[in-house]
Protein backbone atom coordinates (compact mmCIF):
# COMPACT_ATOMS: atom_id res chain seq x y z
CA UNK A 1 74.36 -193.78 68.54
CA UNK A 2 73.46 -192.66 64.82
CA UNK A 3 74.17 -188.98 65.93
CA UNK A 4 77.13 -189.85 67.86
CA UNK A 5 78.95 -191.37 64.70
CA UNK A 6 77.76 -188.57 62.34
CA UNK A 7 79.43 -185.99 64.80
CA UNK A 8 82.50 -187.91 65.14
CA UNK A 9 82.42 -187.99 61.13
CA UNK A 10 82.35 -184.16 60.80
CA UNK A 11 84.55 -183.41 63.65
CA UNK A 12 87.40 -185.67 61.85
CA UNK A 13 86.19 -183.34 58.90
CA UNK A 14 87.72 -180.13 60.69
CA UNK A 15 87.26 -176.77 59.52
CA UNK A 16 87.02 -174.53 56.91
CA UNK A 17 86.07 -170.55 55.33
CA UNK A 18 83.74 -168.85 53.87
CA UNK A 19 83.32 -165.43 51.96
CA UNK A 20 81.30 -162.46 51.27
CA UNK A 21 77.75 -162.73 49.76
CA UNK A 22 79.29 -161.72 46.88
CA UNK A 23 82.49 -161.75 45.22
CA UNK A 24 81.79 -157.54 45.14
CA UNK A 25 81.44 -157.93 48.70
CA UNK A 26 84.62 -157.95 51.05
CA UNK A 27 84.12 -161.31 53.62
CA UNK A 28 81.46 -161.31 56.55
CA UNK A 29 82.84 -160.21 59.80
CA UNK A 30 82.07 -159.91 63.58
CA UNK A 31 84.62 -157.50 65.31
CA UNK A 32 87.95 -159.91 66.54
CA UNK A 33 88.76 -159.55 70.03
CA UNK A 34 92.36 -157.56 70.09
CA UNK A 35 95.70 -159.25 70.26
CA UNK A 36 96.82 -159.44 73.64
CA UNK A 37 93.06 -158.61 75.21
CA UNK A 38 91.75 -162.09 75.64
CA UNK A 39 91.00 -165.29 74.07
CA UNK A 40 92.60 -164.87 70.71
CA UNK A 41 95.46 -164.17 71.61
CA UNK A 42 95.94 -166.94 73.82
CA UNK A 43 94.26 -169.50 71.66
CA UNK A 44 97.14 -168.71 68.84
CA UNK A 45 100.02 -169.03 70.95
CA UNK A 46 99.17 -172.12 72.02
CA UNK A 47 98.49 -173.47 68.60
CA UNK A 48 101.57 -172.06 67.42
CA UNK A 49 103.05 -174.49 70.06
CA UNK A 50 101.02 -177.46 69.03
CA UNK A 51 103.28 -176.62 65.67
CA UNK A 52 105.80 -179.95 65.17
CA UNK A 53 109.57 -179.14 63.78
CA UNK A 54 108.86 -179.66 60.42
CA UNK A 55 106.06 -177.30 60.00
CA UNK A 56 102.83 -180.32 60.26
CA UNK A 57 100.10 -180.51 62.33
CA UNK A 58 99.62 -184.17 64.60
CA UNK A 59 96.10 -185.54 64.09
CA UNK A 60 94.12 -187.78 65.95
CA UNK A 61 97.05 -190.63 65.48
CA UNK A 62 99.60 -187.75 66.98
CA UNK A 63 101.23 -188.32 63.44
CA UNK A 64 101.56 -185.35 61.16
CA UNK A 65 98.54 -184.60 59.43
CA UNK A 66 97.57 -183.30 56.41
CA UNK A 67 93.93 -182.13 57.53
CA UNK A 68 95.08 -180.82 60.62
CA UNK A 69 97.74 -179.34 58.83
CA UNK A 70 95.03 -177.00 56.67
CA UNK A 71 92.82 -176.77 59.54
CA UNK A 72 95.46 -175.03 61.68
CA UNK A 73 96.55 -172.75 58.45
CA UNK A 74 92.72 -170.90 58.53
CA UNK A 75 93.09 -170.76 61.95
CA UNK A 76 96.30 -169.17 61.39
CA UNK A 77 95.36 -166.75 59.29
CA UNK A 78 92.42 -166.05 60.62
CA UNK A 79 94.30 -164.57 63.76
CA UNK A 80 96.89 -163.18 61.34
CA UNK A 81 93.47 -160.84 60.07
CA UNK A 82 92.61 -160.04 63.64
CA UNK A 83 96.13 -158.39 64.15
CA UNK A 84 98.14 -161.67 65.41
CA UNK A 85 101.72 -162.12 64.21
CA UNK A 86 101.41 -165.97 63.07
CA UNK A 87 103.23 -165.34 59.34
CA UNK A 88 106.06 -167.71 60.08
CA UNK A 89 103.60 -170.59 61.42
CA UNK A 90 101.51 -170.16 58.44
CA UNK A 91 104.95 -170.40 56.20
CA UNK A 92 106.35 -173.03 57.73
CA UNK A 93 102.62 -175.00 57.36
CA UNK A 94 102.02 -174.73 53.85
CA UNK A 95 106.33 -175.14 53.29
CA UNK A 96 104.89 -178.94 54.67
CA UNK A 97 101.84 -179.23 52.57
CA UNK A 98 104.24 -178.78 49.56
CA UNK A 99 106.93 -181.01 50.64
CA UNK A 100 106.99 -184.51 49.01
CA UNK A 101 103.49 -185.93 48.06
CA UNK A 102 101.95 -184.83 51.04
CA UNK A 103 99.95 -182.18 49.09
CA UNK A 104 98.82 -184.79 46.03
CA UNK A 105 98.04 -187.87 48.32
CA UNK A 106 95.43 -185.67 50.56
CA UNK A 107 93.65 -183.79 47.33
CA UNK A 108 93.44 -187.38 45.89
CA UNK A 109 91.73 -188.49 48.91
CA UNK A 110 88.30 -186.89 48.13
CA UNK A 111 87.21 -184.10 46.75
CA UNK A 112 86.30 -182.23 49.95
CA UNK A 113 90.14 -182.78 51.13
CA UNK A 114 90.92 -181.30 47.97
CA UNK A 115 88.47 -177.86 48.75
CA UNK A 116 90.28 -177.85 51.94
CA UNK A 117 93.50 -177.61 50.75
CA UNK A 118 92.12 -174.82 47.66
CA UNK A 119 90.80 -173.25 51.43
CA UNK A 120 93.86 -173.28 53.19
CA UNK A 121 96.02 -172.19 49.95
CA UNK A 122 93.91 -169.31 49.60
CA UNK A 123 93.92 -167.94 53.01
CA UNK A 124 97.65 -168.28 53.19
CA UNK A 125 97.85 -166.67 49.44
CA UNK A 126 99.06 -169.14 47.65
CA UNK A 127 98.12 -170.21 44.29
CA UNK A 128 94.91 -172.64 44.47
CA UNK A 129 95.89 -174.31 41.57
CA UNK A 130 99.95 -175.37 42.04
CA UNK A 131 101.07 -176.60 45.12
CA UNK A 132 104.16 -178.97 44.44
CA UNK A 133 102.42 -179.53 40.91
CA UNK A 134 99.29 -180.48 42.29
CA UNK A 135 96.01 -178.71 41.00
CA UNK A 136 93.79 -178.77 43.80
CA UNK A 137 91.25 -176.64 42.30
CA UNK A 138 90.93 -178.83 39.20
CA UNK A 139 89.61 -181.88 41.25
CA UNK A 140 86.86 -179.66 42.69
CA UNK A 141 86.14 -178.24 39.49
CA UNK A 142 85.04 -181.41 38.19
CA UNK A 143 84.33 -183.04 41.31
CA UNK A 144 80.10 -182.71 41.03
CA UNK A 145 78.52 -185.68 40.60
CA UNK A 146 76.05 -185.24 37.12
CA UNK A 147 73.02 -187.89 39.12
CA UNK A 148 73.28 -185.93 42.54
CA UNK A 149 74.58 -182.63 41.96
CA UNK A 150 76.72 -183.35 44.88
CA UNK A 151 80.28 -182.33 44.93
CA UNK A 152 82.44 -185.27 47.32
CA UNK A 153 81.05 -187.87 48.80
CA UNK A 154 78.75 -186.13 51.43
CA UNK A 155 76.85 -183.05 51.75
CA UNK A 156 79.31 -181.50 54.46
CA UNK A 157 82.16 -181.73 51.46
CA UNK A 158 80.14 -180.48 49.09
CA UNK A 159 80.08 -177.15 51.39
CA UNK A 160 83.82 -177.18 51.23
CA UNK A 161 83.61 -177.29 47.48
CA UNK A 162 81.24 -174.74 47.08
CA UNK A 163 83.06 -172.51 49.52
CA UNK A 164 86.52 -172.98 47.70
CA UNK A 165 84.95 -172.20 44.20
CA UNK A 166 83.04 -168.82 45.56
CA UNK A 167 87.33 -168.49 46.97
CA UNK A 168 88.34 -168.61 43.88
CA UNK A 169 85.69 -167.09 41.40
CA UNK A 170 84.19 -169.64 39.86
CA UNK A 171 80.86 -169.74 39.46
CA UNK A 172 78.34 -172.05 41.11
CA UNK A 173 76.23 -174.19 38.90
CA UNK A 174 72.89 -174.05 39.63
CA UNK A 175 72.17 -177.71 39.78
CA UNK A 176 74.90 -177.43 42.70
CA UNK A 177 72.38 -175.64 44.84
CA UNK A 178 69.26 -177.18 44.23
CA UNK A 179 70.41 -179.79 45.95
CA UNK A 180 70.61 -177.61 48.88
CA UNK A 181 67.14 -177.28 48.71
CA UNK A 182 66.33 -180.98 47.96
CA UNK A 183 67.81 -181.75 51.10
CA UNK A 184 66.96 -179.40 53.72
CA UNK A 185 64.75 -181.14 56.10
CA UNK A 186 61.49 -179.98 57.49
CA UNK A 187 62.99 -178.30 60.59
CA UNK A 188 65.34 -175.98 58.36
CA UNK A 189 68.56 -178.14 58.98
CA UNK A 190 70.83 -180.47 57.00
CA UNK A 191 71.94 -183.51 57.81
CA UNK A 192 75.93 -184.65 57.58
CA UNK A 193 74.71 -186.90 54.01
CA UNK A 194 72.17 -185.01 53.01
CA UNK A 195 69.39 -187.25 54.63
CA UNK A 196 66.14 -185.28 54.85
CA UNK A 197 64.69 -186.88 58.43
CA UNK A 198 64.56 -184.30 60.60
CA UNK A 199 66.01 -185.81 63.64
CA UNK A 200 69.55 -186.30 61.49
CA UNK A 201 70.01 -182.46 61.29
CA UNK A 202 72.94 -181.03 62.67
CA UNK A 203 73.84 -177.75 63.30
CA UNK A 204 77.36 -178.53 62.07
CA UNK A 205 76.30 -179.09 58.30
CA UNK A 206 73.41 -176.62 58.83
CA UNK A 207 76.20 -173.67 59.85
CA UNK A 208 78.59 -175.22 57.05
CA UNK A 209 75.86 -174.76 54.31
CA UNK A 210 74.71 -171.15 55.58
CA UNK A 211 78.11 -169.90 55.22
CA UNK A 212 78.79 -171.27 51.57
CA UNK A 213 75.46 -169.60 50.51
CA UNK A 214 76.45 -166.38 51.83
CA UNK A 215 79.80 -167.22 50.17
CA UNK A 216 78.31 -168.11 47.00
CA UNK A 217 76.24 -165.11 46.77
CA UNK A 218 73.07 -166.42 47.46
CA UNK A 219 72.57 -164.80 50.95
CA UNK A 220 68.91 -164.22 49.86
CA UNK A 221 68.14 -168.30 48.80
CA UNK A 222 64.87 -169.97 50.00
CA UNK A 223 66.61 -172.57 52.37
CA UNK A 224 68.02 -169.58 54.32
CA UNK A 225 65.47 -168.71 56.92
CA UNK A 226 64.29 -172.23 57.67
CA UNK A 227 67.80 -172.70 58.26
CA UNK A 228 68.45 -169.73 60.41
CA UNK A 229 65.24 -171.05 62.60
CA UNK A 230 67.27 -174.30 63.05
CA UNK A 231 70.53 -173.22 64.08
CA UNK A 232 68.21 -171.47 66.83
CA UNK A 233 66.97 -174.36 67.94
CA UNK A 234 70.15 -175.60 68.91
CA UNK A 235 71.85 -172.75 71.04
CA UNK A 236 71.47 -172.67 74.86
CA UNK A 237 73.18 -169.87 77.39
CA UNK A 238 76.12 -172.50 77.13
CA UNK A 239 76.73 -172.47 73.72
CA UNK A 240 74.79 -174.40 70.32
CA UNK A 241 75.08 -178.33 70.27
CA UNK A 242 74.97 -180.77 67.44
CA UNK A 243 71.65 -181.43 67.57
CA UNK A 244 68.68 -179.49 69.74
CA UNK A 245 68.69 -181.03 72.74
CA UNK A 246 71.84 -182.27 72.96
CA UNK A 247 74.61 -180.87 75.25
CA UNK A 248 76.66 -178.01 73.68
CA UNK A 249 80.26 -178.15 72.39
CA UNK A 250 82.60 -175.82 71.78
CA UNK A 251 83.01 -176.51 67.80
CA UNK A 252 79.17 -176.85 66.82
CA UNK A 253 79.37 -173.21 69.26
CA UNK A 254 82.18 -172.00 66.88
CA UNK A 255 80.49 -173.36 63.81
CA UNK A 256 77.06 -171.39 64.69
CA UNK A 257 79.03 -168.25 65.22
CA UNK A 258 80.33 -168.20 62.05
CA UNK A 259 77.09 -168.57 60.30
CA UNK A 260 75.70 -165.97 62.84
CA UNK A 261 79.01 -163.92 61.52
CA UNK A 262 78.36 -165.12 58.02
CA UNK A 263 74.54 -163.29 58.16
CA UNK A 264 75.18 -160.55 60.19
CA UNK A 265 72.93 -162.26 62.78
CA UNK A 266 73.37 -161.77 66.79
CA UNK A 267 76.71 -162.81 68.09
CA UNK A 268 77.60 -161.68 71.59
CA UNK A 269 75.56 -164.77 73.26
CA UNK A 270 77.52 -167.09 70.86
CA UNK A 271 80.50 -165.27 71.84
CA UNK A 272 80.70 -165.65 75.51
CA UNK A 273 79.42 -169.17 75.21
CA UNK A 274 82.56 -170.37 72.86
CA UNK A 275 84.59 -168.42 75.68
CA UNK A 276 83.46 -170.56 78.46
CA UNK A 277 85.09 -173.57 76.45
CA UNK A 278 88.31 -172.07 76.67
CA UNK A 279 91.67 -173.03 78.98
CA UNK A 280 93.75 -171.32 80.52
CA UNK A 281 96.35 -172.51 78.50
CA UNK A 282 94.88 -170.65 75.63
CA UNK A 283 92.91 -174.05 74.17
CA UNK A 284 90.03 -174.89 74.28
CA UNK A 285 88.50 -178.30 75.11
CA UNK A 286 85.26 -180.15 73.33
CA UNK A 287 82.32 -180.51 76.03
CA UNK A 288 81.90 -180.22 79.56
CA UNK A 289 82.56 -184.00 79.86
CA UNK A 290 85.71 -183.84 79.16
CA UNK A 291 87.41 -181.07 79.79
CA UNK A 292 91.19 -181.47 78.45
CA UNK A 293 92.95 -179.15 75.62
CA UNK A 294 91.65 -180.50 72.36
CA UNK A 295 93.25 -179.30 69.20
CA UNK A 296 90.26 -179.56 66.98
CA UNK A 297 87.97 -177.63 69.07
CA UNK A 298 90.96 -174.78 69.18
CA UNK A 299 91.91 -174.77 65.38
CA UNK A 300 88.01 -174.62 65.05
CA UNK A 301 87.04 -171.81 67.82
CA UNK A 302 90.15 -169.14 66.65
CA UNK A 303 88.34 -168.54 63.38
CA UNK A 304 85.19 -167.78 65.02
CA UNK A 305 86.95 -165.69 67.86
CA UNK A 306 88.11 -163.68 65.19
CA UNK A 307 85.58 -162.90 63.68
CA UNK A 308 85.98 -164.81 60.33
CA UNK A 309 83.28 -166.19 58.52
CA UNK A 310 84.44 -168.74 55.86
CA UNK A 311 86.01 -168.57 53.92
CA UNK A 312 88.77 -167.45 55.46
CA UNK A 313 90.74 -164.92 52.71
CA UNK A 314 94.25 -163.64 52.87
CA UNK A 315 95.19 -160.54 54.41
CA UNK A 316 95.93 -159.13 50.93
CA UNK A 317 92.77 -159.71 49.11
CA UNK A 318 89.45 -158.47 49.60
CA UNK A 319 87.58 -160.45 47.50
CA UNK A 320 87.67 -163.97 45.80
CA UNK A 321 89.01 -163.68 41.95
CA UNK A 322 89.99 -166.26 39.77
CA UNK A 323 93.71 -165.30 39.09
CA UNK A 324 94.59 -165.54 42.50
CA UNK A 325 96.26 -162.17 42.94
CA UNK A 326 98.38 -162.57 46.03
CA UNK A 327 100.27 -165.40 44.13
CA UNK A 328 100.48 -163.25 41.39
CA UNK A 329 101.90 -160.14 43.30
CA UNK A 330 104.25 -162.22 44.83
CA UNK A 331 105.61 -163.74 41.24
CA UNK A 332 105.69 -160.15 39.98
């Protein structure tokens, strides 16, 4: 039951990107499959339908959401990379974000909302640190707790945080990632809150922390191995699962890709096993259980299929910088 609850807590969590081991470095990548050859291509289209009149996202209520909203933009943009005409979709999503108070109500909700949105603003090339006179970036700026060293409320935000801050430039403290090491449990993985038992590991926060090294940099740190090992332990010929053992999923599958992307590690296995989750409507759907399109899995399988490792970068820039060029090119 304990594991059940901490994978419904990251999958309401949704997705996010992660770049290159170095902001010299242009972002990890496994080669896409082709627009119009397969999975991708489907995958997008239907998303692009899941896309309400107004330019939102439904959540789990079926009410627009603001998570689902940024989830769906690296999606987006990830198949917009991979050769995928979804400009107009990506537009008409962020045109959302920055309409009303949509934009300050969800970075005010935590600070791994507010590395989302930074996430989804920088994919889409947007400024990171104005949308609708919000300042995302600000909140996770100063968003690390002094006692923990944990950014948010959780060690999957603190990821996010440390993935939009390698988006952006800024540097990573190093307090930020001995905490990384603090918590890794014996078996190599990380647990959804940072608990060190073993048997609360997940390869969901595990994948999630591998990337935001690699993001950070820090491709080379202690914890990566162990952690390597881990996410290992939890892939089967039909895909990885939350825990080793369990049954696999389609986004724990997606998630372990992207690490696997992330390091350069072995992909085709992961590949076909995320494929065997898909429709053919073009979504995919969670675990063999239940079999019915599920928009989460989909917004969180397209990066993956494309061969994006997070975090997810615009089109026009290479690598993360802290003035943001896109915006700036577009101001020009």
């Amino acid at each position: 039951m304990r594991h059940m609850i901490r994978l419904v807590a990251v999958l309401m969590m949704a997705l996010a990107v992660v770049l290159p081991a170095s902001a010299q470095d242009a972002t990890p990548s496994a080669s896409p499959v082709a627009a119009g050859e397969g999975g991708l291509d489907a995958a997008t289209s239907w998303l692009m339908d899941q896309q309400l009149e107004n330019g939102a996202f439904a959540g789990y209520s079926g009410d627009e959401d603001a998570g689902t909203t940024v989830d769906a933009i690296l999606a987006l943009v990830a198949a917009g990379n991979a050769g995928i005409d979804t400009a107009d979709a990506v537009d008409n999503a962020i045109a959302w974000l920055g309409s009303g108070d949509v934009a300050l109500v969800y970075e005010q909700t935590g600070v791994g909302q507010a590395a989302k949105l930074v996430l989804a603003l920088v994919a889409a090339g947007e400024n990171p640190a104005d949308i609708a006179g919000s300042n995302p970036i600000s909140i996770v700026e100063t968003g690390q707790d002094a006692e923990t060293g944990i950014y948010g409320e959780s060690l999957y935000n603190h990821t996010y945080a440390l993935l939009a801050l390698a988006a952006t430039g800024n540097d990573i403290p190093a307090s930020a990632l001995d905490i990384l090491t603090s918590t890794q449990a014996e078996n190599g993985g990380w647990a959804f809150d940072g608990a060190t038992d073993p048997a609360m590991a997940d390869s969901n926060t595990t994948a999630m922390v591998v990337q935001a090294l690699v993001a950070s940099g820090h491709a080379d740190h202690e914890t990566m191995a162990p952690a390597l090992d881990f996410l290992a332990s939890t892939v089967s010929e039909t895909g990885a699962a939350y825990a080793p053992g369990a049954e696999a999923d389609a986004n724990s599958t997606a998630l372990v890709l992207q690490a696997m992307i992330a390091t350069g590690g072995e992909t085709s296995g992961l590949e076909s096993a995320l494929a065997s989750f898909q429709l053919a409507s073009g979504a995919y759907f969670y675990q063999a259980a239940d079999t019915s399109e599920n928009l989460f899995s989909t917004v969180q399988a397209i990066p993956a299929v494309a061969g994006a490792a997070l975090p997810v970068m615009s089109s026009t820039d290479a690598t993360p910088v802290a003035l943001f060029p896109a915006f700036l090119a577009r101001a020009a």
